[in-house]
Each structure stands twice: as C-alpha cells, then as structure tokens.
Protein backbone atom coordinates (compact mmCIF):
# COMPACT_ATOMS: atom_id res chain seq x y z
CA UNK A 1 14.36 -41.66 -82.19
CA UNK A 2 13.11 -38.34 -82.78
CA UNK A 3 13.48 -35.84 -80.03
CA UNK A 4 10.01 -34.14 -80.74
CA UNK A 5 8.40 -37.60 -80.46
CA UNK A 6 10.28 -38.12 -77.20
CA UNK A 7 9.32 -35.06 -75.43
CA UNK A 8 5.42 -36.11 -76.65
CA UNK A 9 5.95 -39.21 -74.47
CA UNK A 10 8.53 -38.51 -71.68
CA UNK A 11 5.47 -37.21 -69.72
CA UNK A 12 3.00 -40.49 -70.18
CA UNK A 13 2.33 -43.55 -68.30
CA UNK A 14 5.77 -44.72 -70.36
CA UNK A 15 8.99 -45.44 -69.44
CA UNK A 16 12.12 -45.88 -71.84
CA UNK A 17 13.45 -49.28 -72.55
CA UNK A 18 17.02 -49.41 -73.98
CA UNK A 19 17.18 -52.10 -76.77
CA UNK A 20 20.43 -51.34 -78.53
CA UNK A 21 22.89 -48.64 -78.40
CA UNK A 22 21.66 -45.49 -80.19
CA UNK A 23 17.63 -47.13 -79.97
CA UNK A 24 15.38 -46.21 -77.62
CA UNK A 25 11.38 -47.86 -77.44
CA UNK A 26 9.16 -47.23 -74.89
CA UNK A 27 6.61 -49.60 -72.96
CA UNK A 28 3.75 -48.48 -71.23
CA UNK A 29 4.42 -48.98 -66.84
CA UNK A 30 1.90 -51.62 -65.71
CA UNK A 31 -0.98 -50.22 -62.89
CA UNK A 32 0.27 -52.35 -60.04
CA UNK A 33 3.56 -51.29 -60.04
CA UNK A 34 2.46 -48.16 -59.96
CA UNK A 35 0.25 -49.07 -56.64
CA UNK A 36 3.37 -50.47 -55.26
CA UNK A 37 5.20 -47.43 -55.46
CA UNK A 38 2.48 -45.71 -53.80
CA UNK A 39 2.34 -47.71 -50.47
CA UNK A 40 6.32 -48.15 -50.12
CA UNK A 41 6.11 -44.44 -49.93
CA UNK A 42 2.90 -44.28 -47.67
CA UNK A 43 4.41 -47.03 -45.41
CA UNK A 44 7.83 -45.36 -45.16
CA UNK A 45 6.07 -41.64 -44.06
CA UNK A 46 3.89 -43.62 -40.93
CA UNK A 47 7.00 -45.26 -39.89
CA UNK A 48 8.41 -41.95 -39.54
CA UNK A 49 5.73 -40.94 -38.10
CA UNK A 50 5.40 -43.59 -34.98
CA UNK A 51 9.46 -43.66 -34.87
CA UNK A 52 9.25 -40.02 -33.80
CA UNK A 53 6.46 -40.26 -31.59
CA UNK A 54 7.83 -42.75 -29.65
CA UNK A 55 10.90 -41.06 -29.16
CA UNK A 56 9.18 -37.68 -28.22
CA UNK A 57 7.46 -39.38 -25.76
CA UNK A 58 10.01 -41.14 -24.29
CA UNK A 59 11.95 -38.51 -23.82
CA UNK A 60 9.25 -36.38 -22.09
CA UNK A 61 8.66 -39.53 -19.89
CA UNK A 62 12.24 -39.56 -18.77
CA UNK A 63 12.55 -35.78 -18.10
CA UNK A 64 9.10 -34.50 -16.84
CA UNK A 65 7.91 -37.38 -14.91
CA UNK A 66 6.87 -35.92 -11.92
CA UNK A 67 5.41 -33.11 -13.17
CA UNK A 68 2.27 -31.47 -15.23
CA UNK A 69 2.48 -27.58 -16.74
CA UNK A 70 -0.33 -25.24 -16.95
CA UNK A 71 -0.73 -22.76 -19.68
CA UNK A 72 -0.89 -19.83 -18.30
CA UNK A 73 0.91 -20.40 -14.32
CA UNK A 74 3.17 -22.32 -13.28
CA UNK A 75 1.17 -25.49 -11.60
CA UNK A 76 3.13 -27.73 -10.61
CA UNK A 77 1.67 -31.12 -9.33
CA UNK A 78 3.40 -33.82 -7.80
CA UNK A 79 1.93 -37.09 -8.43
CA UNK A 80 3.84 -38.83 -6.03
CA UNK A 81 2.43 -36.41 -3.43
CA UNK A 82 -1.26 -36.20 -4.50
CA UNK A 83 -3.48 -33.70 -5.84
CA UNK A 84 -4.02 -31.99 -2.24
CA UNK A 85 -0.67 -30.53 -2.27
CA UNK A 86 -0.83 -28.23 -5.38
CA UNK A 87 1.36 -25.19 -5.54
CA UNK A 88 -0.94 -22.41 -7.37
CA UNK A 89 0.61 -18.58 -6.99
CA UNK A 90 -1.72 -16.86 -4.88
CA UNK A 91 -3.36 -13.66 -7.16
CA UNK A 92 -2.90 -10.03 -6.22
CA UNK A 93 -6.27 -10.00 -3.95
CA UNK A 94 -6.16 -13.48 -2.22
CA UNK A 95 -2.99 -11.88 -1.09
CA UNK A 96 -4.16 -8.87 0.46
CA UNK A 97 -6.94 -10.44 2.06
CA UNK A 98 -3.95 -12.86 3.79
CA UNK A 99 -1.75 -9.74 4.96
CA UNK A 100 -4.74 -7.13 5.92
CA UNK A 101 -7.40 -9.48 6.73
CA UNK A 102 -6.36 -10.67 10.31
CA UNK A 103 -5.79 -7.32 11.37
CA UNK A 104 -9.83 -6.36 10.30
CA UNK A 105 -12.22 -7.08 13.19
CA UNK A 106 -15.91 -7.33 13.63
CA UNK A 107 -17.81 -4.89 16.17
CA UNK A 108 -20.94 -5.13 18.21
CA UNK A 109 -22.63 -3.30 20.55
CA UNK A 110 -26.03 -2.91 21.92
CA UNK A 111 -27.64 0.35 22.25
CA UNK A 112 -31.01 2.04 23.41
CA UNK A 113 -33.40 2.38 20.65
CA UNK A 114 -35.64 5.52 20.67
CA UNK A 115 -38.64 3.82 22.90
CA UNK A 116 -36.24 2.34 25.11
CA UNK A 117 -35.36 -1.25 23.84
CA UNK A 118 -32.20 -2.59 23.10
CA UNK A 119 -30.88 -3.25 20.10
CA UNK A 120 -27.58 -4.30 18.59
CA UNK A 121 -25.24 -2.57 16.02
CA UNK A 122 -22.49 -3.85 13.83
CA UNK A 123 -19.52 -2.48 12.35
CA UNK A 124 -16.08 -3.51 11.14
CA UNK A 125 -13.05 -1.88 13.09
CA UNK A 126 -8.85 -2.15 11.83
CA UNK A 127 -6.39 -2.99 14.23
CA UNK A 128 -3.57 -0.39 13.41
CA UNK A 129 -1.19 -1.29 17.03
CA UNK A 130 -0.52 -4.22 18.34
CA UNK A 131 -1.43 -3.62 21.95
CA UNK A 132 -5.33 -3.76 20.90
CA UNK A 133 -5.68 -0.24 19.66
CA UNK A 134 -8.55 -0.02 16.86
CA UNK A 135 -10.05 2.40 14.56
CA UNK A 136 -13.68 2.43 13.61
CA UNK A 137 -16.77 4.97 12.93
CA UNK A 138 -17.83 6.94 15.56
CA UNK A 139 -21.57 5.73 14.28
CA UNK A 140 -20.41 2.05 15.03
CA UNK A 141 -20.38 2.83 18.88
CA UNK A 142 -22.28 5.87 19.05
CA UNK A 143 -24.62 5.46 22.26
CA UNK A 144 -23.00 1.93 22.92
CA UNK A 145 -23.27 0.79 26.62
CA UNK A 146 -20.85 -2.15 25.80
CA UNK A 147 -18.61 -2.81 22.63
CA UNK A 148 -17.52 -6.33 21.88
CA UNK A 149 -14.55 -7.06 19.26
CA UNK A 150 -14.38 -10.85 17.61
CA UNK A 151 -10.99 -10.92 16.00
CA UNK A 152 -10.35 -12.71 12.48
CA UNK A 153 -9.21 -16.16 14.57
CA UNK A 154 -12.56 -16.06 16.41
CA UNK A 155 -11.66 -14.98 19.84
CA UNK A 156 -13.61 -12.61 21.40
CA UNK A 157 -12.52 -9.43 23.85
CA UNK A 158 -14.78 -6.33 25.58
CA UNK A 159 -13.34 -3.05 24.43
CA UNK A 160 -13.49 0.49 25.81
CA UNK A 161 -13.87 3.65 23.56
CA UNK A 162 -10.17 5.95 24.04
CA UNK A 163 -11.32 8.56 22.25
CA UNK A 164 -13.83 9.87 19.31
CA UNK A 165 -14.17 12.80 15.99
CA UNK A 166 -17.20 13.40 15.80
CA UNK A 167 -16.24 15.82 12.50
CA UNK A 168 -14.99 12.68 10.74
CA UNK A 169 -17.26 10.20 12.67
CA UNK A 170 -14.22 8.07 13.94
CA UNK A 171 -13.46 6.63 17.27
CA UNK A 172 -10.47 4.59 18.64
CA UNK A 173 -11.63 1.82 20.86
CA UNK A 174 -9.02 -0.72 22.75
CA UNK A 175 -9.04 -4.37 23.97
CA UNK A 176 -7.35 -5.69 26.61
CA UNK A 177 -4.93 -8.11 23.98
CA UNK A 178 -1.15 -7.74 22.93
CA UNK A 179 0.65 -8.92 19.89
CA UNK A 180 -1.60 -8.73 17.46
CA UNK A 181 -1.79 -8.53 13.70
CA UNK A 182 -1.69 -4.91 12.37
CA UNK A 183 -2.43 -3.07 8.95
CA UNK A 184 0.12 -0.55 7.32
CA UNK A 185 -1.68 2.28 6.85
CA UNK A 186 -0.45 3.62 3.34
CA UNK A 187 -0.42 7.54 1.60
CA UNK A 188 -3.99 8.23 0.41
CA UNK A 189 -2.47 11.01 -1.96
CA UNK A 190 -1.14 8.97 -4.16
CA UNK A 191 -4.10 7.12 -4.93
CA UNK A 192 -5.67 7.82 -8.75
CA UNK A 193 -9.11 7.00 -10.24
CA UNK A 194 -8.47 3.68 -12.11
CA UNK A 195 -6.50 2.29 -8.87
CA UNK A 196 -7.52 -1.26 -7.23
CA UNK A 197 -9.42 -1.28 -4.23
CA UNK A 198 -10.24 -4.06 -1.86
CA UNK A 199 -12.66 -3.72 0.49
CA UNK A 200 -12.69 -6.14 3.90
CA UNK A 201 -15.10 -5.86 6.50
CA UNK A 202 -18.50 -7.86 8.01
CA UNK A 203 -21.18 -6.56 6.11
CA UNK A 204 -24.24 -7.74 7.87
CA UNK A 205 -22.83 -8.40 11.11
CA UNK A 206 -20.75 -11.80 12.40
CA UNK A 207 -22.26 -14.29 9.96
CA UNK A 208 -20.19 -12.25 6.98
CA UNK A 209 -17.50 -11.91 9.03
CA UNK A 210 -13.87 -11.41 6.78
CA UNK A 211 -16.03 -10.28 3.62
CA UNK A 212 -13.44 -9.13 0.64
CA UNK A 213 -14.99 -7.23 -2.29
CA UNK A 214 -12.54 -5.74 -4.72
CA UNK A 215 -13.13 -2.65 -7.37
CA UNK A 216 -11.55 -0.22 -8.24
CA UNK A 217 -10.98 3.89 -7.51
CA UNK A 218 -13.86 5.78 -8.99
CA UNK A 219 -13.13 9.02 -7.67
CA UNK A 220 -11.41 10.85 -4.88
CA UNK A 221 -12.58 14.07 -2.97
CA UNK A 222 -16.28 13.35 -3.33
CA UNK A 223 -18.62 15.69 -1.29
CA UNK A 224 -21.24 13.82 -0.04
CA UNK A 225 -24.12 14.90 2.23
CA UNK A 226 -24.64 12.13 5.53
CA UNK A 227 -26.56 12.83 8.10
CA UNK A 228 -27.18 16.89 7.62
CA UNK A 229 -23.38 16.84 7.26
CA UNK A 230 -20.88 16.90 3.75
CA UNK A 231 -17.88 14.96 3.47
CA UNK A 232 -15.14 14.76 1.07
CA UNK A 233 -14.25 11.19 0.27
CA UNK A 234 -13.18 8.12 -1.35
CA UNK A 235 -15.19 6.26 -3.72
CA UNK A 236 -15.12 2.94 -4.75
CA UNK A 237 -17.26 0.17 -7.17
CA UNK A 238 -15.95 -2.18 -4.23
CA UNK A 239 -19.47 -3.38 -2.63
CA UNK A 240 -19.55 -1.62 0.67
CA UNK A 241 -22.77 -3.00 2.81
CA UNK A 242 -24.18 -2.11 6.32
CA UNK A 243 -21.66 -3.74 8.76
CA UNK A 244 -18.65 -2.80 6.49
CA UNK A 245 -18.90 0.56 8.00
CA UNK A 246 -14.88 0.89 9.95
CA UNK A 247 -13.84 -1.72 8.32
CA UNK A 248 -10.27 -1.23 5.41
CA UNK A 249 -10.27 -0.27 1.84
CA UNK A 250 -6.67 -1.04 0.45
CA UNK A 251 -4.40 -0.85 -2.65
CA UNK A 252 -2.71 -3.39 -4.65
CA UNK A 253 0.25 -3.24 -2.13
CA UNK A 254 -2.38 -4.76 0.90
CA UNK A 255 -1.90 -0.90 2.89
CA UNK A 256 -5.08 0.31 4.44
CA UNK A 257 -6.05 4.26 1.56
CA UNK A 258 -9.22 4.12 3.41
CA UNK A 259 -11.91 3.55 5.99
CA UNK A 260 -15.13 2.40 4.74
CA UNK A 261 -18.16 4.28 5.59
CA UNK A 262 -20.94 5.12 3.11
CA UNK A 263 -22.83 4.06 0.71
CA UNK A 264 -25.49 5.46 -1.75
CA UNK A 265 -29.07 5.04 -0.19
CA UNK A 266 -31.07 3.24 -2.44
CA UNK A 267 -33.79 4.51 -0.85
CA UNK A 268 -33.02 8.23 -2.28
CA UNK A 269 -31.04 7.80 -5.64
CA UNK A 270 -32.76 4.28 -6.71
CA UNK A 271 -31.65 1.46 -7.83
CA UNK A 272 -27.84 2.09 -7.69
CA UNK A 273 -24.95 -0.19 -7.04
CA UNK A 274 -21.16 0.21 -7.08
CA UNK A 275 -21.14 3.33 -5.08
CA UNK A 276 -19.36 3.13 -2.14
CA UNK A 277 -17.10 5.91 -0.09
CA UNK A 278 -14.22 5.58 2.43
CA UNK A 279 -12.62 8.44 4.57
CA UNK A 280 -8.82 9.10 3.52
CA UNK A 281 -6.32 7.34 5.87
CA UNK A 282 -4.37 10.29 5.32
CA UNK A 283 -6.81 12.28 6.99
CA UNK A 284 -7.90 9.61 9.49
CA UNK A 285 -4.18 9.37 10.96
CA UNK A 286 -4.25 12.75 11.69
CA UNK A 287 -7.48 11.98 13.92
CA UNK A 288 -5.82 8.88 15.41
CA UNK A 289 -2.70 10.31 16.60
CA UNK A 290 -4.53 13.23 18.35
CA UNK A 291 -6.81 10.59 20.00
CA UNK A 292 -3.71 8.63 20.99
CA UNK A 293 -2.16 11.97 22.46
CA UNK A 294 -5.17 13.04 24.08
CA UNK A 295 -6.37 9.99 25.38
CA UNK A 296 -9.48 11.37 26.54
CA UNK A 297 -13.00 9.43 25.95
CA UNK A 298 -14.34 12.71 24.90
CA UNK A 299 -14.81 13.92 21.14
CA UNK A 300 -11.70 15.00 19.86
CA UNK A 301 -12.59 17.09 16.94
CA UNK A 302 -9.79 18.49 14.97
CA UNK A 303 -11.87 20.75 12.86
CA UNK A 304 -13.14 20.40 9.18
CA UNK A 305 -11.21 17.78 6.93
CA UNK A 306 -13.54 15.77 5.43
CA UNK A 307 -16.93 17.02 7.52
CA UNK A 308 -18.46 20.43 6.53
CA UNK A 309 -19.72 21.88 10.02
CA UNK A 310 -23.34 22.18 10.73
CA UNK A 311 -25.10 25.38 11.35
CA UNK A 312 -28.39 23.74 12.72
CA UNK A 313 -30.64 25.16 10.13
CA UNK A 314 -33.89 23.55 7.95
CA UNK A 315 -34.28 25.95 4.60
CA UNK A 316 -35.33 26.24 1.45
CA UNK A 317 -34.73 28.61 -1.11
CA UNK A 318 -36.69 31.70 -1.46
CA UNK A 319 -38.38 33.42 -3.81
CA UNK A 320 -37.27 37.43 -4.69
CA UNK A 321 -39.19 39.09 -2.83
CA UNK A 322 -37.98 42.24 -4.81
CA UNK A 323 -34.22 42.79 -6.46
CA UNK A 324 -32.81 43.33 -3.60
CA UNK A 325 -33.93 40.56 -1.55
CA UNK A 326 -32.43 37.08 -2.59
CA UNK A 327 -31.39 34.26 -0.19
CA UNK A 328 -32.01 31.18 1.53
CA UNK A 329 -35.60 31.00 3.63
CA UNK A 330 -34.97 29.48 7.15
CA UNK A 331 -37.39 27.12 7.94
CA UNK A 332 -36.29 26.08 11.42
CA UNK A 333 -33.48 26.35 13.64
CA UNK A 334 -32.17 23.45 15.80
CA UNK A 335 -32.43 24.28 19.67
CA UNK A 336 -28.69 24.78 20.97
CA UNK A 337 -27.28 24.50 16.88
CA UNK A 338 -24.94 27.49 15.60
CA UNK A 339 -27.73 29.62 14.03
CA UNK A 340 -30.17 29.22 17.33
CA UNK A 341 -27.13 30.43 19.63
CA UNK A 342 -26.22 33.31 16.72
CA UNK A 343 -29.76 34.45 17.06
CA UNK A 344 -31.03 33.42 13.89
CA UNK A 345 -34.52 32.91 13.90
CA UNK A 346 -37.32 30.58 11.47
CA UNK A 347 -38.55 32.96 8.53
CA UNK A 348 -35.20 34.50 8.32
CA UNK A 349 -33.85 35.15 4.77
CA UNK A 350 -30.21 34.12 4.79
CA UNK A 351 -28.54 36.62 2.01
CA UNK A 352 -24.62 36.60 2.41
CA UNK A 353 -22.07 34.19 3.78
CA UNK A 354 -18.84 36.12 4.43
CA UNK A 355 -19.76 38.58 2.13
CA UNK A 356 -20.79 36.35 -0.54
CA UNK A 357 -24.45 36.04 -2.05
CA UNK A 358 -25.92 33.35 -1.08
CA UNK A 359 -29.33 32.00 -3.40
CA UNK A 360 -29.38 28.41 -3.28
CA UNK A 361 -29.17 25.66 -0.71
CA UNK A 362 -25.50 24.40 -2.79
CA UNK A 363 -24.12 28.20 -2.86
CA UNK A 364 -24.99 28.24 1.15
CA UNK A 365 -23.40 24.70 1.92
CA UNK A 366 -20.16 25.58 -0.30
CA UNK A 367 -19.78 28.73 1.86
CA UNK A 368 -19.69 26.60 4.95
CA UNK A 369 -17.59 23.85 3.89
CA UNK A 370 -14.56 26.68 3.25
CA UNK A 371 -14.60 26.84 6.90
CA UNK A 372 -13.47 24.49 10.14
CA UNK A 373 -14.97 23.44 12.84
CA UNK A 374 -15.15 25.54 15.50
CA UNK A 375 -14.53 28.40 12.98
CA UNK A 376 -16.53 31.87 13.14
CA UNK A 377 -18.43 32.72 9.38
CA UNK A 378 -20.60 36.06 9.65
CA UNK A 379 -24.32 36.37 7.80
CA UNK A 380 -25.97 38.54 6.75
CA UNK A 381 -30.40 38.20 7.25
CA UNK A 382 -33.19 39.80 6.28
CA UNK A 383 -36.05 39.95 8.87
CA UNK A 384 -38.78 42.31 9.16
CA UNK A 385 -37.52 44.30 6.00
CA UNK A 386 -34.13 44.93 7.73
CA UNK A 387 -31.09 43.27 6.73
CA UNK A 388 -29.04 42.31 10.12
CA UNK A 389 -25.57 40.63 10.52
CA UNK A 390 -25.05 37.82 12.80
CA UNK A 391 -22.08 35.97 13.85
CA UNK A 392 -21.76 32.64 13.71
CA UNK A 393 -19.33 29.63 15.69
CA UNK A 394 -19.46 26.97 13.81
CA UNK A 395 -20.09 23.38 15.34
C-alpha cells in the first residue's frame, strides 16, 4: 500500500488489519470498543485513587492517634484525656501578667474631702520586697488617715506609709506580711519608642482589680505639666485609667520600666485616648532606696528628676511695655511658695532667669526645670520702673 495513503489514514478512527504478508487494509474501530477503552482506564485511575487513600489514612490512624495539630501552634489534644486538658503555649503578655501580676496590689484609703466628709481613694501599688514593702504615688495616700492593701489572692492587710517624694509623687508604704511575690524592677534606659508595654493595675478601684492593658512605647522623656508641676516621663498607648495610678508598666521580659501615673485629661486636650505616662523605674529606685535608708515617714525629696520645682507663682505674659521691658507679668504669688518668701510681689514683671531673657510662660518654666529642688535660681523684676534682683530657693 502506498505510504502517502497510509499516513492519510494512520490518524483516523482506523486501525490496520494484516491480510497477507506485504498487504495491509484497514477497518474502521467500532464506537463501543472505543467506550470500553475509556472506562477500563477511568476505572483503573479511581482504584488508584481509593487504594491510596486508604492507605494514607491508615497509616495516619496508626501513628497520630492520640493526637490533633494546629496550624500555626503546637496544640496538642489528648482525646483520651478530654478537651479540658489542652496544652496551648501561653503568648508573650498572658505571661507577664502570670510573673508581675501577683506582685501588683490594689490600694484604698479614705480621706477628708474639702467640707469635711470622707471619701475614699484608689490606687494600684507594686510589691518590690518580700517583707511587704510597696511602692505607689504619693497622690494615692496623700492625706490618708488609713491605707488598706488587697493583694492579687484576695487577702487583705492595713499598711503604714515608710516614707514619701513629694518631687516625684511616690511613697513606700508596708504591710505587716512576709514572703511575698515580688517584681524585678528592670533598666528604664534601655527602653526605645516602638518597645511593648504592659500595663497592670485596678483602674476604677477593687471591682477592676488585676486589669492588664498592653501597648506599646510612644515616647520617653516627655515633659508634662500635673498639678502646677512638669515631669519628664514615660509614655505609653497602654490604657492607663484612674485607679491604675502606682500600679507597673513592664517590657516584654515581665520587669517593672515604669510606674503608672498620668494620663491626658480629656477634659483639657479633648477627646484623646492612648496617652498614658509612667515615671522611670530607673529614677524611682533611686527614690526607693533613699526611703528605705531613711526610713522616716517624712517627704524624702531627692531633688529634681522627673519634677520641675515650683516657684509659687500665677502669670501671664506681658505685653512690652517699651524695648526694654519684656517678661512674664505675675499675677499672684502663693503665700509661703518660693517667689512669696524671695519677695516677689503680684504685678511684678519677671525679665531674666539666671541671666537669661525670659518672655513667655515655656521660656520661664524651661529655666526652672534646669534646676533641682531645693536649688537657688536668681531673677531679675521689674517693679515700679526699677529692675530688682531677687533670689530664689527653689521648693
């Protein structure tokens, strides 16, 4: 047969039938064997396909029983043992809530309001010795007339105040307890914007007692005016809320960076959330150990750390009242403050701070904060078209 006429057909519904040697005819393949063919083929694949399913999961059966794998941790569940009894890897925070939360306690105290009544006031306080010594904010006990301290396993003791800073509002108070749970305090230098922060305390009092909030560091050496007062400080977008005030901010390795003890006030700034601030522990140790040493319930004060000193003034600032006259109008002085014992009087015109001009409220609070506690700073005033220098001890 020709070999053109066979290469025309080789590709058809034909197949070659061989009649003789050297002949070759063709016949055309019937449909149904053609069907035939198809499900042998279909029918061998699902057999593969069970065959190998079986055997995977028999195989599986035999070797992982017992046990069921998460994605993403390593869950282990025993089904002989029930569901109750699953093993799930505590994260980063559950864990230092565990090692820093029992040694966080919750504060009250009732004090005498301004028309006489009593009132109480919360606060959060860290043990940081064993023998029942604890560090809080001054403001927690401020004006207390008793202090009681509810520990993380509910017990409750009466504490007595060793010793208190008023420059860095913190107070060491003790309870009459041994062996207890303490935090490591840990190095507040180290600590970078970007860094995790956990905040535990009792925001609101008992009912919120053991609260954890975590965040993160926003910033560090933040000078923030409290109470006619500037500190430098900590701040966190861990929620920080009344009661939280004494209570631990921590890093990701459960030490105590911080002691909570501001936040924004809504009532000035707004709306705002996520602004919190915590006292170095850096600069709180020093504090502590000088209370320790001292142990004297009086206030301890080492000077200016994070607290610029008051001077006891109310001012504005003034207008020029020609070139040469620029400063800061007082307004008032505060009976027994630094300026009132100085001899600076209301309409005084505050020019110069150690020399330095001083036009605006900022320039004149910048020129304090350079200076501790207890430190002298010398002023120069305008008053009845003189210009007078007074000296000045700071408080």
């Amino acid at each position: 047969m020709n070999e053109d006429i066979y290469e025309d057909v080789k590709d058809a519904d034909w197949e070659p039938v061989k009649r003789e040697v050297g002949e070759i005819t063709f016949k055309k393949v019937s449909q149904g064997k053609r069907v035939k063919s198809f499900f042998k083929t279909v029918s061998f694949i699902l057999i593969a396909v069970v065959s190998g399913g079986a055997s995977g999961a028999y195989i599986v059966d035999k070797k992982y029983a017992n046990k069921i794998y998460s994605l993403n941790t390593p869950l282990i569940i025993n089904r002989n043992e029930g569901f109750e009894k699953v093993e799930v890897p505590k994260n980063i925070v559950t864990k230092i809530s565990d090692t820093v939360g029992p040694a966080v306690v919750s504060i009250s105290n009732k004090v005498e309001g301004l028309l006489g009544e009593k009132r109480e006031q919360n606060g959060s306080g860290i043990i940081f010795n064993s023998k029942g010594y604890i560090v809080t904010n001054n403001h927690v006990i401020e004006g207390s007339e008793k202090i009681t301290v509810k520990l993380s396993n509910g017990k409750i003791f009466e504490a007595k105040c060793v010793g208190f800073d008023t420059t860095l509002d913190l107070a060491v108070i003790k309870i009459d307890a041994d062996n207890l749970p303490t935090a490591k305090f840990g190095d507040s230098s180290k600590v970078k914007v970007g860094d995790m922060a956990v905040a535990i305390g009792n925001p609101l009092g008992e009912g919120f007692a053991g609260t954890v909030t975590a965040g993160i560091i926003c910033g560090f050496n933040r000078k923030i005016k409290y109470d006619d007062a500037y500190y430098r400080l900590l701040q966190t977008d861990a929620a920080i809320n009344p009661g939280n005030s004494g209570g631990a901010l921590c890093n990701d390795l459960g030490e105590v960076i911080g002691i909570n003890g501001l936040k924004i006030d809504s009532a000035t700034y707004g709306d705002i959330e996520g602004v919190g601030f915590a006292l170095s522990i850096n600069e709180a140790n020093e504090v502590i150990k000088h209370i320790m040493k001292t142990s004297k319930t009086q206030d301890n004060s080492l000077g200016q750390k994070g607290k610029i000193p008051r001077i006891g003034i109310v001012a504005e600032e003034a207008c020029a009242l020609n070139e040469d006259v620029r400063g800061i109008y007082v307004w008032e002085v505060t009976i027994g403050g630094a300026a009132a014992t100085a001899g600076i009087k209301p309409t005084d015109i505050i020019m110069e701070v150690d020399n330095v001009k001083v036009t605006k409220i900022k320039e004149l609070d910048e020129a304090i904060s350079l200076h501790p506690a207890k430190d002298v700073v010398t002023c120069t005033v305008f008053r009845n078209g003189k210009k007078m220098s007074f000296t000045i001890n700071l408080l």
